[in-house]
Every structure is written in C-alpha cells, then in structure tokens.
C-alpha atoms as a PDB file:
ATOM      1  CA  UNK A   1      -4.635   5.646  -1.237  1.00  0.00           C
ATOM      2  CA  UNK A   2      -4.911   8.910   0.465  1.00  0.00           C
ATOM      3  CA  UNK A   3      -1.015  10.004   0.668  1.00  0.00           C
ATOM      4  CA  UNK A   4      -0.145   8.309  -2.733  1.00  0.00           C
ATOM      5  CA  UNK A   5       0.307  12.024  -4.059  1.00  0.00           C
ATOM      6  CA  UNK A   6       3.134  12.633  -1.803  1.00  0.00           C
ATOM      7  CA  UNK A   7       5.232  10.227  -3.900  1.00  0.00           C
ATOM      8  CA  UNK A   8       5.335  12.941  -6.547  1.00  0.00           C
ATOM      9  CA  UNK A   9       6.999  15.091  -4.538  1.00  0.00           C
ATOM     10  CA  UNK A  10       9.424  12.728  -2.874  1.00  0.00           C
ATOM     11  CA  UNK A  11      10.312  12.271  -6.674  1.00  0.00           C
ATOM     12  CA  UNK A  12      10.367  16.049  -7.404  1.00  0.00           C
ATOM     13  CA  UNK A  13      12.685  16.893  -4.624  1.00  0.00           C
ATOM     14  CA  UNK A  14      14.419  13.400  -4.834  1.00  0.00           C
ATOM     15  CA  UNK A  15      14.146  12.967  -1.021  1.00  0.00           C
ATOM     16  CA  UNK A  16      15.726  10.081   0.745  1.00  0.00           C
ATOM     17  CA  UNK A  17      12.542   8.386   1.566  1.00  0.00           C
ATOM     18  CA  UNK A  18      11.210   5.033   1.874  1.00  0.00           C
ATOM     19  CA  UNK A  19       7.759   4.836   1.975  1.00  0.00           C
ATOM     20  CA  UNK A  20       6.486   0.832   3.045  1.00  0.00           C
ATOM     21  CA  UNK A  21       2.908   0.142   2.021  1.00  0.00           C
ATOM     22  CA  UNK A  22       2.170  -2.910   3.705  1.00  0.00           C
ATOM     23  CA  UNK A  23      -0.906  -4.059   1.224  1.00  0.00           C
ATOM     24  CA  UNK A  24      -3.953  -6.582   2.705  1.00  0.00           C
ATOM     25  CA  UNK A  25      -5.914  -4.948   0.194  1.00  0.00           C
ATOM     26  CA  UNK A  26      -8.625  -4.062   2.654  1.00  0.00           C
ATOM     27  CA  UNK A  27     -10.262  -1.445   4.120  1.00  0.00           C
ATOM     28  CA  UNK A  28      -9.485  -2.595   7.815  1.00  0.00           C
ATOM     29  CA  UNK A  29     -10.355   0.484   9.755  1.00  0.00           C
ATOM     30  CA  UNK A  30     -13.424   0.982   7.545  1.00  0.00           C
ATOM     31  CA  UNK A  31     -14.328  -2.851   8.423  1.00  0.00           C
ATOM     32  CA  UNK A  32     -14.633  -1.853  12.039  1.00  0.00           C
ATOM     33  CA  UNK A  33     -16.040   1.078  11.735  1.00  0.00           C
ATOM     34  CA  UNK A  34     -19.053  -0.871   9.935  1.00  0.00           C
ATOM     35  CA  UNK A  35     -19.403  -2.847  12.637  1.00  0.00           C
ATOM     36  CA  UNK A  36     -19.565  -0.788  14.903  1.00  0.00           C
ATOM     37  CA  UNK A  37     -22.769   1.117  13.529  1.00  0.00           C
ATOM     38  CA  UNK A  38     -24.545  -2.497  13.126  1.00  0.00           C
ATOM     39  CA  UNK A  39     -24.056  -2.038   9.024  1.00  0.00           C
ATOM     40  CA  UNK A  40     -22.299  -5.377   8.710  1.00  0.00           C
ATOM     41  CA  UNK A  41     -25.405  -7.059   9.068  1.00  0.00           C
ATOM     42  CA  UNK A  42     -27.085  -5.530   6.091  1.00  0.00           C
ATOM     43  CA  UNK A  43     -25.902  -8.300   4.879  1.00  0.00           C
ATOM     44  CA  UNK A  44     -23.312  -9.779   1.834  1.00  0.00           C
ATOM     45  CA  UNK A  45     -22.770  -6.617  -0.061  1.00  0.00           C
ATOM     46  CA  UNK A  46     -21.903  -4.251   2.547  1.00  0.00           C
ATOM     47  CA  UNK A  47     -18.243  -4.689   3.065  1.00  0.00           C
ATOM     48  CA  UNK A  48     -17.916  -5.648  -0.908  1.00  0.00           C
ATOM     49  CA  UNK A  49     -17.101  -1.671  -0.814  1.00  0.00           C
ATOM     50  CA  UNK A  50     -14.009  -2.061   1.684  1.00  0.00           C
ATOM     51  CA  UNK A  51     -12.259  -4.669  -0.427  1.00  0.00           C
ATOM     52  CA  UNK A  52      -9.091  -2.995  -2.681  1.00  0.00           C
ATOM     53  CA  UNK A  53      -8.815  -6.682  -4.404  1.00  0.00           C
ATOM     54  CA  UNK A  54     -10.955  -5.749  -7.782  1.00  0.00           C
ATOM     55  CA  UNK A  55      -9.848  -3.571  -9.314  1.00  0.00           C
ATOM     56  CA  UNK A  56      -6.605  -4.417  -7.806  1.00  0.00           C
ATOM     57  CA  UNK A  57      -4.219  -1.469  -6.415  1.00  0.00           C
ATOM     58  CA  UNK A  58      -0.727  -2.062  -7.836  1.00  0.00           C
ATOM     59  CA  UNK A  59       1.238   0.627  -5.514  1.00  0.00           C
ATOM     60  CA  UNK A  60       4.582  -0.400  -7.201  1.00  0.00           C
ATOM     61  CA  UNK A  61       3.198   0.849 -10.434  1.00  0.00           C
ATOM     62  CA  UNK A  62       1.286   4.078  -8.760  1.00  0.00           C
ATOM     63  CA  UNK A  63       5.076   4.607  -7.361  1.00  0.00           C
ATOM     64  CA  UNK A  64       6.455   4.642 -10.384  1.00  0.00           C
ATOM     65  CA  UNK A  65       4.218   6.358 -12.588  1.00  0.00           C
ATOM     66  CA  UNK A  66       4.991   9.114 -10.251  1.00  0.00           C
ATOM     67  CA  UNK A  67       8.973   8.270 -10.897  1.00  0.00           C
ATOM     68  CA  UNK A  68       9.761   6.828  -7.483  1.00  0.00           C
ATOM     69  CA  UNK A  69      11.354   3.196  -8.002  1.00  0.00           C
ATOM     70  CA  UNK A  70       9.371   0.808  -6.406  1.00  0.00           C
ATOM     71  CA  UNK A  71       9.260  -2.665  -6.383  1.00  0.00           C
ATOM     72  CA  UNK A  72       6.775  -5.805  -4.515  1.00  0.00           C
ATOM     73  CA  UNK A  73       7.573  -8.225  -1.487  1.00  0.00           C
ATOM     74  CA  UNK A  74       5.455 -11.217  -1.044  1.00  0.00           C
ATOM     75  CA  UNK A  75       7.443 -12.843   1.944  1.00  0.00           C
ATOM     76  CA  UNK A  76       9.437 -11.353   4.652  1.00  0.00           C
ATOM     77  CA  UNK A  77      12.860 -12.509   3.279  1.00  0.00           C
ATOM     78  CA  UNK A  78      11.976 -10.412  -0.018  1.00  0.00           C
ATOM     79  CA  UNK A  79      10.862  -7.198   1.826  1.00  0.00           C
ATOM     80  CA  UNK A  80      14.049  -7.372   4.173  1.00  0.00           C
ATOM     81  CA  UNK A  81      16.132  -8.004   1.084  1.00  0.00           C
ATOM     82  CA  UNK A  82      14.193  -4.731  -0.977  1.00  0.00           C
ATOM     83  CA  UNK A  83      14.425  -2.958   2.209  1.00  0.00           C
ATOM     84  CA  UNK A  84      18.210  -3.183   2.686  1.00  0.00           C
ATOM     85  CA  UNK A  85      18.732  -2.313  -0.703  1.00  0.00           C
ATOM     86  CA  UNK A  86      16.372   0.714  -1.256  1.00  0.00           C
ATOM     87  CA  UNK A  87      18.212   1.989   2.248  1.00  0.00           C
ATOM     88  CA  UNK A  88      21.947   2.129   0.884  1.00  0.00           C
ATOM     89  CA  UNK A  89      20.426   3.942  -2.120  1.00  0.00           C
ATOM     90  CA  UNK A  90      19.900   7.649  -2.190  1.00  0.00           C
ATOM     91  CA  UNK A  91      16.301   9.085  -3.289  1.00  0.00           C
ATOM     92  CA  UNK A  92      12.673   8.344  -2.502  1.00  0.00           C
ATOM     93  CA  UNK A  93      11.824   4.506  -2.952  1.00  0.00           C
ATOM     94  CA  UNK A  94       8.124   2.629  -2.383  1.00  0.00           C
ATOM     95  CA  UNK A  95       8.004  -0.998  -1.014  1.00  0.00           C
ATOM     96  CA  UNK A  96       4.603  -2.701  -1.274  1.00  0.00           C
ATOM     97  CA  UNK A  97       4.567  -5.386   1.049  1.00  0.00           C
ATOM     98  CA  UNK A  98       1.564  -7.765   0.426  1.00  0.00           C
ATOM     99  CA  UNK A  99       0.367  -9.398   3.665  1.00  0.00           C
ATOM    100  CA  UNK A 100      -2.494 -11.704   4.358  1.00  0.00           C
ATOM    101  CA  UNK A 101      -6.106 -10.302   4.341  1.00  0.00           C
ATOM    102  CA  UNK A 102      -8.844 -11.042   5.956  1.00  0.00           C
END
C-alpha cells in the first residue's frame, strides 16, 4: 500500500518492471510490532486494524487502474506461469500473489 503510486510511473515511462506483491492480506510487521508493546492483549479488536481482508485490496485492479497489466496467482504453478510470461514481455507488469495468512 505504500509504493502502489510508483506503478504510475512504471506506466508513464513504460519501464521494464515487474513488481510481485505477494498478498496475505495482513499487516505482519504491524502484528509484531503490537506485540511487542503488550497491545495484543487489549483484547479482540486490536489487531481487527492490521487485517487488509475487508475491504479487500485487489492490487491487480490498483495495477491497472494505473495502466500497468496485472493479473492474480493463487498457487505457485500460476505465479511461475504469470511470471514467465510478464518477463518475455516488455513494460512494467504487477503480479499479486495471494499466500496464506495468518
């Protein structure tokens, strides 16, 4: 979420790029970081914040919207089939690979 405006300008400038989001749809670094301080046990609601499941993120259509092709993996044989393809293609390209959460 933070570098998502750099896509514009891989666009813009038509760079060959691939960017690789790989998507648990969680705030992992955050998660730890609230544990560290002792906020976790605040109790149920406290990581609700760290969770990018509702509204979901849908990078592939961020990507795109921004006019960098982009396209979803769900297993490893899709993402090394996207990824082979997006390389022997010129220009900026997103994959968004989901992976398991927590």
């Amino acid at each position: 979420m933070y570098t998502i405006s750099a896509l514009w300008i891989h666009a813009r400038e038509q760079l060959d790029i691939t960017t690789v989001i790989f998507s648990n749809r969680w705030y992992a670094i955050l998660a730890t970081e609230l544990d560290r301080v002792g906020a976790a046990a605040a109790g149920e609601t406290a990581p609700q914040p760290l969770s990018l499941s509702w509204p979901a993120l849908d990078f592939a259509a961020l990507a795109a919207g921004m006019g960098v092709p982009a396209s979803r993996a769900g297993i490893a044989e899709e993402f090394a089939a996207q990824l082979r393809r997006v390389l022997a293609e010129p220009g900026p390209h997103l994959i968004e690979a989901i992976i398991p959460g927590p």
